[in-house]
Protein backbone atom coordinates (compact mmCIF):
# COMPACT_ATOMS: atom_id res chain seq x y z
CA UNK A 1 17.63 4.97 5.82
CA UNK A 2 14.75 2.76 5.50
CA UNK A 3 12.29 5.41 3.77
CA UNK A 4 15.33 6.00 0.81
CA UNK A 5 14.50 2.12 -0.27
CA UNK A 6 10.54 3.08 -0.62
CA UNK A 7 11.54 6.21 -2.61
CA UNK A 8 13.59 3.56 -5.10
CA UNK A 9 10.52 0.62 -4.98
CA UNK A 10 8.84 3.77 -6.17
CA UNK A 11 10.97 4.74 -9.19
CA UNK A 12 11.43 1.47 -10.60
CA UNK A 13 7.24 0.72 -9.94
CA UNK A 14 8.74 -2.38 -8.41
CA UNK A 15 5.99 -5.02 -7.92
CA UNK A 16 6.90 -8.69 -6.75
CA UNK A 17 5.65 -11.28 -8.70
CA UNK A 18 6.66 -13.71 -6.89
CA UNK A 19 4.56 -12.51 -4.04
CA UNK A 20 2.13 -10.40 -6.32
CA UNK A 21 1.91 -7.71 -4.34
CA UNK A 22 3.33 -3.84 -4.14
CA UNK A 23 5.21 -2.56 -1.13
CA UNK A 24 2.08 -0.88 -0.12
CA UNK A 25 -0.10 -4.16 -0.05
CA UNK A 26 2.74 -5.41 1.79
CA UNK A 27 2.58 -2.88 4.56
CA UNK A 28 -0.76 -3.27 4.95
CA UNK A 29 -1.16 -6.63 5.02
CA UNK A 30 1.56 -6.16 8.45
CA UNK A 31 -0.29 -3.59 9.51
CA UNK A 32 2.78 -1.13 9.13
CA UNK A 33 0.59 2.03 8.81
CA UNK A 34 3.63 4.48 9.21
CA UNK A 35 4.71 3.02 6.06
CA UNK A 36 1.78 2.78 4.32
CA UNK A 37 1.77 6.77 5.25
CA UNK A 38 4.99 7.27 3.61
CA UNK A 39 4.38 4.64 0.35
CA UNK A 40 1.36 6.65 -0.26
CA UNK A 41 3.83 10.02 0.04
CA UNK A 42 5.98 8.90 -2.20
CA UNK A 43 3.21 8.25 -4.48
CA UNK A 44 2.44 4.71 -4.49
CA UNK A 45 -0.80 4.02 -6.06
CA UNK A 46 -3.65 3.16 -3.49
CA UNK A 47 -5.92 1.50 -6.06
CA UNK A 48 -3.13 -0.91 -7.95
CA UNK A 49 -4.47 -4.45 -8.37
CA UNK A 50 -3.42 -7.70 -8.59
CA UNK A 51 -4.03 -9.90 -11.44
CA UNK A 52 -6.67 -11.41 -8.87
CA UNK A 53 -8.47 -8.12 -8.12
CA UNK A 54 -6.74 -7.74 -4.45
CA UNK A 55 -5.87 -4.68 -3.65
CA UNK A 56 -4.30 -2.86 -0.87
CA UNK A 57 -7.94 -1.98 1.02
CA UNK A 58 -8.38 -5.44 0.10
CA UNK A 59 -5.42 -6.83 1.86
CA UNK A 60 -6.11 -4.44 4.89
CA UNK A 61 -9.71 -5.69 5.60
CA UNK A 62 -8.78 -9.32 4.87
CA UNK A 63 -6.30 -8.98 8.07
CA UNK A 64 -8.89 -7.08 9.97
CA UNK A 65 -6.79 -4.03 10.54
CA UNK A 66 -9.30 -1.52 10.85
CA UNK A 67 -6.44 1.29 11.91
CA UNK A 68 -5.23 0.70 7.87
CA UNK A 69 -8.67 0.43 6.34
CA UNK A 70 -9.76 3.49 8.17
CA UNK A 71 -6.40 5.23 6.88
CA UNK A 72 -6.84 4.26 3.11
CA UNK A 73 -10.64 5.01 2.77
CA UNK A 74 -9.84 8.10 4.58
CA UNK A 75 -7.13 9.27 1.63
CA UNK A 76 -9.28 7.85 -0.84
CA UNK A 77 -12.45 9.80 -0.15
CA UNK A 78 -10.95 12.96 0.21
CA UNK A 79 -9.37 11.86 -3.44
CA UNK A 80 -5.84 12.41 -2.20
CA UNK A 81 -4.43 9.04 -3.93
């Protein structure tokens, strides 16, 4: 299943440097939010950087996707993540 390959990203804290960015700035830069959901289950970290300072709220509001911005400050002010 597709959710059993976050769970492993996860494990190994697998960040692409080729890209230089998690899964979760991934998703978000797509817009995937039911992923983002379940990356920030499995217990992605919501305030990882980039060598560059991006981050995934970064990443979100750079693509204007408000339903993803609203999502991560929501989890972050409640101090869930």
């Amino acid at each position: 299943m597709f959710y059993d390959h976050i769970h492993i990203f996860l494990k190994n804290d697998y960040f692409n440097y080729n890209i230089f960015q998690t899964p979760l700035m991934r998703a978000c830069e797509y817009g995937h939010l039911p992923v983002v959901e379940q990356l920030l289950d499995a217990g992605a970290a919501i305030n990882r950087q980039t060598d560059e300072c991006s981050s995934s709220l970064i990443v979100a509001c750079h693509f204007g996707l408000e339903n993803v911005v609203d999502f991560l400050l929501s989890k972050w002010y409640k101090g869930q993540y």
